[in-house]
N, C-alpha and C. Protein backbone atom coordinates (compact mmCIF):
# COMPACT_ATOMS: atom_id res chain seq x y z
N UNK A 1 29.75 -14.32 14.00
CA UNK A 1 28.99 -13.07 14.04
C UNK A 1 27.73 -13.30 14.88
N UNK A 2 27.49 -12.21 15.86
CA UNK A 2 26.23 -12.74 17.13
C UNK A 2 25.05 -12.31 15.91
N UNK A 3 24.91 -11.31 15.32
CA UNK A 3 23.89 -10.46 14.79
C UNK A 3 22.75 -10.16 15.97
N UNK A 4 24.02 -8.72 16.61
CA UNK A 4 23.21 -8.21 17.41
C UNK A 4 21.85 -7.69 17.26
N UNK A 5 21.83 -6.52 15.74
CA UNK A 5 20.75 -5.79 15.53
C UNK A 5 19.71 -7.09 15.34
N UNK A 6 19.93 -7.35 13.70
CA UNK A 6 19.00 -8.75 13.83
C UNK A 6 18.32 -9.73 15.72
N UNK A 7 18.88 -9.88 16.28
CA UNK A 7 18.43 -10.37 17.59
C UNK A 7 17.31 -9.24 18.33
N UNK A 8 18.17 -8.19 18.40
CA UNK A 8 16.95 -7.01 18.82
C UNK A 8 15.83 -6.72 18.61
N UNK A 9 16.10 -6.36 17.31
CA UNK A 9 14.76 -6.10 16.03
C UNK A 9 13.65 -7.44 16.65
N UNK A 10 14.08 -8.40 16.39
CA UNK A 10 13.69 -9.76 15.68
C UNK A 10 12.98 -9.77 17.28
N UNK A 11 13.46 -9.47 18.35
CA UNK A 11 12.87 -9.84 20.29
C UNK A 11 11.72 -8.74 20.46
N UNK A 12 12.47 -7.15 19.58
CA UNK A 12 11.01 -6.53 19.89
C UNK A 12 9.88 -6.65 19.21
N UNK A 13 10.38 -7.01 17.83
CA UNK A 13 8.99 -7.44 17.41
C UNK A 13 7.98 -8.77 17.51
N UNK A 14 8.83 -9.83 18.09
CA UNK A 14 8.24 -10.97 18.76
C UNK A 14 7.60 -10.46 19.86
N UNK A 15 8.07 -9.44 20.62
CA UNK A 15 6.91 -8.83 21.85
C UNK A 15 5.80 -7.67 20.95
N UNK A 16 6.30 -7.23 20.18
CA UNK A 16 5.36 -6.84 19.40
C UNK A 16 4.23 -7.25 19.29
N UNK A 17 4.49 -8.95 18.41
CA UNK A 17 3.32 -9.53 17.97
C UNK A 17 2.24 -9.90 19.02
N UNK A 18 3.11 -9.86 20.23
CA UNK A 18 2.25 -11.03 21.51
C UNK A 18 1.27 -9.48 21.75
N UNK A 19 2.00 -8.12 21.99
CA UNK A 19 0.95 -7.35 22.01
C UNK A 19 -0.07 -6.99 21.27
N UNK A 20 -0.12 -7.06 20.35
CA UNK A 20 -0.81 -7.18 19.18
C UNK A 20 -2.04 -8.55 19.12
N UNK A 21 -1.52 -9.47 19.46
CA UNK A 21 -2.00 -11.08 19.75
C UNK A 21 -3.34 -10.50 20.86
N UNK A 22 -2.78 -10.14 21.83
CA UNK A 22 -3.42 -10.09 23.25
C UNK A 22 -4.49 -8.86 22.80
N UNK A 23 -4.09 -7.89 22.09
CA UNK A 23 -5.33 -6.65 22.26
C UNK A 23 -6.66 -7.78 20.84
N UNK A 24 -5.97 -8.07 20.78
CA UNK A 24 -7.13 -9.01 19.64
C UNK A 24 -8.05 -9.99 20.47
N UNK A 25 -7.40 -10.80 21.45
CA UNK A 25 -7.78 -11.61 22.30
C UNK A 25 -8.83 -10.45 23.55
N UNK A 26 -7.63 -9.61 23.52
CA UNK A 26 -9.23 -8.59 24.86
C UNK A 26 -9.99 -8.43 23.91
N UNK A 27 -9.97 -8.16 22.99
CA UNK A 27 -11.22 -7.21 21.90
C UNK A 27 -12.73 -8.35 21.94
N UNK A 28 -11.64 -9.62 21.49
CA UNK A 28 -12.88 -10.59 21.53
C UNK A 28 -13.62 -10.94 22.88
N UNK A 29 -12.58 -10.99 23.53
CA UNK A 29 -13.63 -11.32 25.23
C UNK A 29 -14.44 -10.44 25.61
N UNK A 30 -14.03 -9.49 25.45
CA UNK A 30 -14.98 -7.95 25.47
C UNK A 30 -15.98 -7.85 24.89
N UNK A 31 -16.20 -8.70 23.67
CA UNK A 31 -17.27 -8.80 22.68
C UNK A 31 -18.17 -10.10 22.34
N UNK A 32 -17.28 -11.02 23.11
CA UNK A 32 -17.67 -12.66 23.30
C UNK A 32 -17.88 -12.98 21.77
N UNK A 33 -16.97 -13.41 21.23
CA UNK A 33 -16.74 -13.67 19.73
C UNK A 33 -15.48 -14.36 19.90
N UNK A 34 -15.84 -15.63 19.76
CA UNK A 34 -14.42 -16.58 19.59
C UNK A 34 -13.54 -16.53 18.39
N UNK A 35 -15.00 -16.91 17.14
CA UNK A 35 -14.07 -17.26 16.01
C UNK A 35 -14.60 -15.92 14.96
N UNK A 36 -13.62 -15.16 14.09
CA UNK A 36 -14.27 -14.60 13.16
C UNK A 36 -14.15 -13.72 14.05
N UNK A 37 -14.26 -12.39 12.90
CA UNK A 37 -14.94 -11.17 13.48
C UNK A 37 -16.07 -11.22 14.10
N UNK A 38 -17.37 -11.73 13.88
CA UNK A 38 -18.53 -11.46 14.02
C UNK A 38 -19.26 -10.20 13.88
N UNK A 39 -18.35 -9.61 12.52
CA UNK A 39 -18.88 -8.34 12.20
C UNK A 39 -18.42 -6.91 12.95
N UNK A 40 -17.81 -6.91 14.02
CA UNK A 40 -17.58 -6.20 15.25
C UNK A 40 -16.35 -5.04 14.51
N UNK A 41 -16.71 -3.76 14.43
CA UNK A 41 -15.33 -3.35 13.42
C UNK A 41 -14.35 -2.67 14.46
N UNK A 42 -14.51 -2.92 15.73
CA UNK A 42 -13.75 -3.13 16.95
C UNK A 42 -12.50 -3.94 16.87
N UNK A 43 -12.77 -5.08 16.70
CA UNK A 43 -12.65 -6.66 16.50
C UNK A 43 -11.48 -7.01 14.89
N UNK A 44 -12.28 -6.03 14.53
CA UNK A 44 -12.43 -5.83 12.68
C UNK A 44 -10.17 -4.94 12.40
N UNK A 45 -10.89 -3.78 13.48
CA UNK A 45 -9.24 -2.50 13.45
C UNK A 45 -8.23 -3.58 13.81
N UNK A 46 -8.75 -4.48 14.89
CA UNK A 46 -7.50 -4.74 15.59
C UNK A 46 -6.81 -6.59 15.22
N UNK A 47 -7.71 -7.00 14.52
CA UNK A 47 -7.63 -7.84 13.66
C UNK A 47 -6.38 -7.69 12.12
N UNK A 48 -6.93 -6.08 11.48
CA UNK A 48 -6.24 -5.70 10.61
C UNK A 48 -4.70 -5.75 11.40
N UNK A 49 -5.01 -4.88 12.11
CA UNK A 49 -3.43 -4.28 12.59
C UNK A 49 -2.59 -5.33 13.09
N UNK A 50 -2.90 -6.55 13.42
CA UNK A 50 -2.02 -7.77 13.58
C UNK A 50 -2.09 -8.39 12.41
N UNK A 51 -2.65 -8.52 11.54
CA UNK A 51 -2.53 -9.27 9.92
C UNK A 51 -1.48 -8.45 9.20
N UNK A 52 -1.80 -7.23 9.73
CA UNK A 52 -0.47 -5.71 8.20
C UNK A 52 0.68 -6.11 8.73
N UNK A 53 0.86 -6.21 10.60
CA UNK A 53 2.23 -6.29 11.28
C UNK A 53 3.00 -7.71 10.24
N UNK A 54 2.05 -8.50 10.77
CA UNK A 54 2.30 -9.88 10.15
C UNK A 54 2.95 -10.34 8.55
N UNK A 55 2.12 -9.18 8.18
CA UNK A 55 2.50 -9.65 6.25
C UNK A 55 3.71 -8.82 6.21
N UNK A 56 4.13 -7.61 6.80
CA UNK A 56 5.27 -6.67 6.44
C UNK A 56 6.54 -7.42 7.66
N UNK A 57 6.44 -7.36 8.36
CA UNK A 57 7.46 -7.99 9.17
C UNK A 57 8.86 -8.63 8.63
N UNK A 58 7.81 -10.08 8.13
CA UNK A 58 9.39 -11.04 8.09
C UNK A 58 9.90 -10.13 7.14
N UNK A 59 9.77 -9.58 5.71
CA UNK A 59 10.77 -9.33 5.24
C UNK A 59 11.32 -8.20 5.68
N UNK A 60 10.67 -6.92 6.47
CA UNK A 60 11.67 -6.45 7.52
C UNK A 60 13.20 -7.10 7.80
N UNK A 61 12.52 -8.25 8.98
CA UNK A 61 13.45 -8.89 9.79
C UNK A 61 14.38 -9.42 8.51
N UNK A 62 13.85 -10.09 7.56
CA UNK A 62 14.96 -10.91 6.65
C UNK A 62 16.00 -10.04 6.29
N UNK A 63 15.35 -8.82 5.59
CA UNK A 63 16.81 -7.61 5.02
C UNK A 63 17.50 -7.33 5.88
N UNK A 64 16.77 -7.17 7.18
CA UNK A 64 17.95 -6.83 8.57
C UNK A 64 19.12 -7.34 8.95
N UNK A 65 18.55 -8.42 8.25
CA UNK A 65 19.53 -10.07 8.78
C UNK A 65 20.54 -10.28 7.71
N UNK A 66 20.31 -9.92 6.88
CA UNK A 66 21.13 -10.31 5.53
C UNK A 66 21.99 -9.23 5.12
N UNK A 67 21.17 -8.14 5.64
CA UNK A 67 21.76 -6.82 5.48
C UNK A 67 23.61 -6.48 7.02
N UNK A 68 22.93 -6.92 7.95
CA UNK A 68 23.72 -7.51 8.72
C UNK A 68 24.77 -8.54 8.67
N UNK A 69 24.51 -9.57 8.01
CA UNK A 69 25.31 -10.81 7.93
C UNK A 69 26.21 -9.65 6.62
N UNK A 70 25.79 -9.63 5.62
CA UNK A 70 26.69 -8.79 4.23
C UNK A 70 27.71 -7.16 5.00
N UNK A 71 27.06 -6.89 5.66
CA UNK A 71 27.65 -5.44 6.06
C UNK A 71 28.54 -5.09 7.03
N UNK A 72 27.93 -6.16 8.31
CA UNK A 72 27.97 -6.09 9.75
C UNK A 72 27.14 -4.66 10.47
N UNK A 73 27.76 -4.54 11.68
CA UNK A 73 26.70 -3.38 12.45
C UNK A 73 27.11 -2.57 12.37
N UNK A 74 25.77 -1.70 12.13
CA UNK A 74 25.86 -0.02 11.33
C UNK A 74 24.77 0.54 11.90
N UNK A 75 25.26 2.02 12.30
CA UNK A 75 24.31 2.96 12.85
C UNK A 75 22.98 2.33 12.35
N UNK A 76 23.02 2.99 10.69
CA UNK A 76 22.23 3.09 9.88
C UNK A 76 21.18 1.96 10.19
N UNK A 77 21.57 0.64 10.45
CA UNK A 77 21.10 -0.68 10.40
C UNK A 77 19.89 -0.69 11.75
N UNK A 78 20.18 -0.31 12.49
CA UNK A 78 19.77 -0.21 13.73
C UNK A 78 18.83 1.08 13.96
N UNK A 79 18.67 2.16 13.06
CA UNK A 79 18.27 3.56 13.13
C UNK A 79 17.11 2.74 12.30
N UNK A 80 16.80 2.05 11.30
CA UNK A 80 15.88 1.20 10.88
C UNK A 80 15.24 0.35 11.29
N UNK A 81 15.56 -0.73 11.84
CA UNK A 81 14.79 -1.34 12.94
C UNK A 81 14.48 -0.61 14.09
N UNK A 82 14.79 -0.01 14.45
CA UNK A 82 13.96 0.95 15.92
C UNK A 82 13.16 1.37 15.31
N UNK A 83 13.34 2.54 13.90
CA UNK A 83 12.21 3.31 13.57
C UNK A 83 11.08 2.23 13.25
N UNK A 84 11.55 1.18 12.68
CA UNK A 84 10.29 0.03 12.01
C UNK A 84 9.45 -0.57 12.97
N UNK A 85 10.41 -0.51 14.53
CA UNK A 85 8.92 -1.23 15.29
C UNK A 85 8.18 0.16 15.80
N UNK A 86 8.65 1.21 15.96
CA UNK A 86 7.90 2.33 16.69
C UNK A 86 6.97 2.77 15.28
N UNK A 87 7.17 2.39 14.43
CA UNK A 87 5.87 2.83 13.56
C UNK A 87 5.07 1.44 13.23
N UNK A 88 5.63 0.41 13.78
CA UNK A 88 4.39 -0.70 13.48
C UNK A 88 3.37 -0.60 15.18
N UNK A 89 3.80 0.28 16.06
CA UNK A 89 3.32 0.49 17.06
C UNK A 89 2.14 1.56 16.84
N UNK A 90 2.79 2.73 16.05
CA UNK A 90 2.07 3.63 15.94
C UNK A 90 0.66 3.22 14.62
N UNK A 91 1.29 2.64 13.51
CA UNK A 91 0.10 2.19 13.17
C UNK A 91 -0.90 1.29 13.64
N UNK A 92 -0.76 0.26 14.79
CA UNK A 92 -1.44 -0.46 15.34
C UNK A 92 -2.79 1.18 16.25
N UNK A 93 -2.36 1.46 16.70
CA UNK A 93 -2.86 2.70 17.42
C UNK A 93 -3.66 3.19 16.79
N UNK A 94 -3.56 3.64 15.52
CA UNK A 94 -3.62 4.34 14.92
C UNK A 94 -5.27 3.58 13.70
N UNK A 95 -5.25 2.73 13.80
CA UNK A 95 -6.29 1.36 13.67
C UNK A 95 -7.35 1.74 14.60
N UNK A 96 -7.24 1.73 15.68
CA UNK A 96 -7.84 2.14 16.75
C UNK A 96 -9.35 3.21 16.01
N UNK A 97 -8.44 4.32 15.02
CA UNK A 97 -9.60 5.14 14.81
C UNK A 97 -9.51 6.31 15.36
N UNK A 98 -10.48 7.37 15.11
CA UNK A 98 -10.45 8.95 16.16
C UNK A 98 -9.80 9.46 16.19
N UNK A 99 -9.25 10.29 17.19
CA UNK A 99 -8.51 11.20 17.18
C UNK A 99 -7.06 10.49 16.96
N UNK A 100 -6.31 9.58 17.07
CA UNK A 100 -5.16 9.00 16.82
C UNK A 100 -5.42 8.24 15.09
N UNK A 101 -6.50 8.26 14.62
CA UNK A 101 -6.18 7.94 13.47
C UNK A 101 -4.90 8.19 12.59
N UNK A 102 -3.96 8.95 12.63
CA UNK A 102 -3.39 9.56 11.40
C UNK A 102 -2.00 9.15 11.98
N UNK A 103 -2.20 8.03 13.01
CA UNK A 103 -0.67 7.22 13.58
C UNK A 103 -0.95 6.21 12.45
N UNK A 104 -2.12 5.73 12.08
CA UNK A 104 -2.01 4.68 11.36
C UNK A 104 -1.33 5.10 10.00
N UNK A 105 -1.44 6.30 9.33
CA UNK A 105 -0.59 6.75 8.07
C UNK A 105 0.71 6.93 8.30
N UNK A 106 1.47 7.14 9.75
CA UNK A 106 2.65 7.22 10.12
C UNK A 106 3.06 6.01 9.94
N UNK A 107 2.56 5.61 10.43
CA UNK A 107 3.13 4.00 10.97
C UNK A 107 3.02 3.50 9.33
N UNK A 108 2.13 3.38 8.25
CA UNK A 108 2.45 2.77 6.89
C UNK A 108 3.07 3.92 6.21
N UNK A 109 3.69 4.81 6.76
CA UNK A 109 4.83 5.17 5.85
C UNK A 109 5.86 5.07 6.01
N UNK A 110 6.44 4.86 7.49
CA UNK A 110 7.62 4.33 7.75
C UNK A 110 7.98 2.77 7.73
N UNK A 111 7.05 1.96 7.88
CA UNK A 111 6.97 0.77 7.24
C UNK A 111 7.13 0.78 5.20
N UNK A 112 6.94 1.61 4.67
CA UNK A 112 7.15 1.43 3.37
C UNK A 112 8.37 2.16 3.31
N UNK A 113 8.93 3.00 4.13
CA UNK A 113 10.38 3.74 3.66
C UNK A 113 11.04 2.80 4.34
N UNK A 114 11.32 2.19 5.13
CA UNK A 114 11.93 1.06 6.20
C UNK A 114 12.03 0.21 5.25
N UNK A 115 10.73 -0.47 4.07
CA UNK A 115 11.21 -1.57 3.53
C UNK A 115 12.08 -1.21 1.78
N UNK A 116 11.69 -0.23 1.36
CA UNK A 116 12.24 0.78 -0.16
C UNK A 116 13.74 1.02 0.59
N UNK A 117 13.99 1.58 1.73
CA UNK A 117 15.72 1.95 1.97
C UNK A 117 16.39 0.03 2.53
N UNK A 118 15.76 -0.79 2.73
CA UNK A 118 16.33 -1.96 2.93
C UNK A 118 16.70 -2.47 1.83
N UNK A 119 15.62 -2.61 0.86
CA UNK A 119 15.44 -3.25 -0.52
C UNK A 119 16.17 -2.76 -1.08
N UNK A 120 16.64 -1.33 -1.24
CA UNK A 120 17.64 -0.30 -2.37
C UNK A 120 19.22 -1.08 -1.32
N UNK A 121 19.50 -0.72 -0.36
CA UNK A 121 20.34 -1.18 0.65
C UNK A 121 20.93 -2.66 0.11
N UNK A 122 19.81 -3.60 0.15
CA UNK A 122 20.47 -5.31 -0.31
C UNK A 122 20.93 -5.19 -1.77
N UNK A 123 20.16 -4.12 -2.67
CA UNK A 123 20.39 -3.99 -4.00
C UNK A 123 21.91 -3.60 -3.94
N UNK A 124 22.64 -2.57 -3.55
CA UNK A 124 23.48 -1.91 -3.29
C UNK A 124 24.49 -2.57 -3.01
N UNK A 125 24.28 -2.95 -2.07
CA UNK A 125 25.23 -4.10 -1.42
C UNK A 125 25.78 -5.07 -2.62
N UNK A 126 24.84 -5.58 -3.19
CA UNK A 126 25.18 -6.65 -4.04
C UNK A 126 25.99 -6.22 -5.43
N UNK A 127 24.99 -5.22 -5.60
CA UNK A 127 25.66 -4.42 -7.42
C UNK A 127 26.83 -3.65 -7.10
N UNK A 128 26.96 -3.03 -6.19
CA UNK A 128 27.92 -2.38 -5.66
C UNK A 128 29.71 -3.18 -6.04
N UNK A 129 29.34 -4.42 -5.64
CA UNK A 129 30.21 -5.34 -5.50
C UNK A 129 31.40 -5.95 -7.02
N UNK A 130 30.12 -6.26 -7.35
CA UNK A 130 29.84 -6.74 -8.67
C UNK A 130 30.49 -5.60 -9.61
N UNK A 131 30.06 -4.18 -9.47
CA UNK A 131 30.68 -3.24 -10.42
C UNK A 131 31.55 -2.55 -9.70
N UNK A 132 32.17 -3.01 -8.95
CA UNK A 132 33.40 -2.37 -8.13
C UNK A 132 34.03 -3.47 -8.15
């Protein structure tokens, strides 16, 4: 089994992170602050928004993968990982502040329905089995 979706998911959000990586890295050169925030809530948004990507991610990617390896490839499977990086995009943005603020509530709600329909999904999969 290649585990196409898993590979996809798993490449855009590795370019994900590097974008995410890099607007943190301009923020600081822009502000000449190596280590630490230095208080800067510039520094501060875009700091968050690569730490939230970071903590929600792997288990993203893990259910994808497992969910994949148990199922194989499914619309469904793939209609989830697309939606999960275009709202870890939109909440990064959305960090930002102002008038795009309210990408950042998009983006953590499809990150929490992305990870509740995976989690019910591996549940399913398994009990499903078991009582069938």
């Amino acid at each position: 089994m290649k585990l196409e979706i898993t590979l996809t998911i798993v490449a855009a959000a590795a370019l994900l992170n590097i974008w995410l990586m890099m607007r943190c890295g301009k923020a600081r050169m822009a502000n000449n602050i190596s280590v630490g925030d230095g208080g800067n809530e510039f520094l501060i948004r875009r700091m968050r928004a690569h730490a939230n990507y970071a903590e929600n991610t792997p288990i993203v990617l893990i259910l994808i993968a497992v969910l994949e390896l148990t199922g194989g490839t499914s619309t469904w499977l793939w209609a989830v990982g697309v939606i999960y990086i275009f709202g870890r995009i939109a909440h990064a943005f959305g960090m930002e502040g102002g008038s795009i603020e309210k990408a950042r509530m998009v983006g953590t709600l499809i990150t929490l329905a992305a990870q509740l329909g995976l989690a019910a999904m591996a549940l399913i999969a398994v009990y499903s089995k078991l009582l069938g």
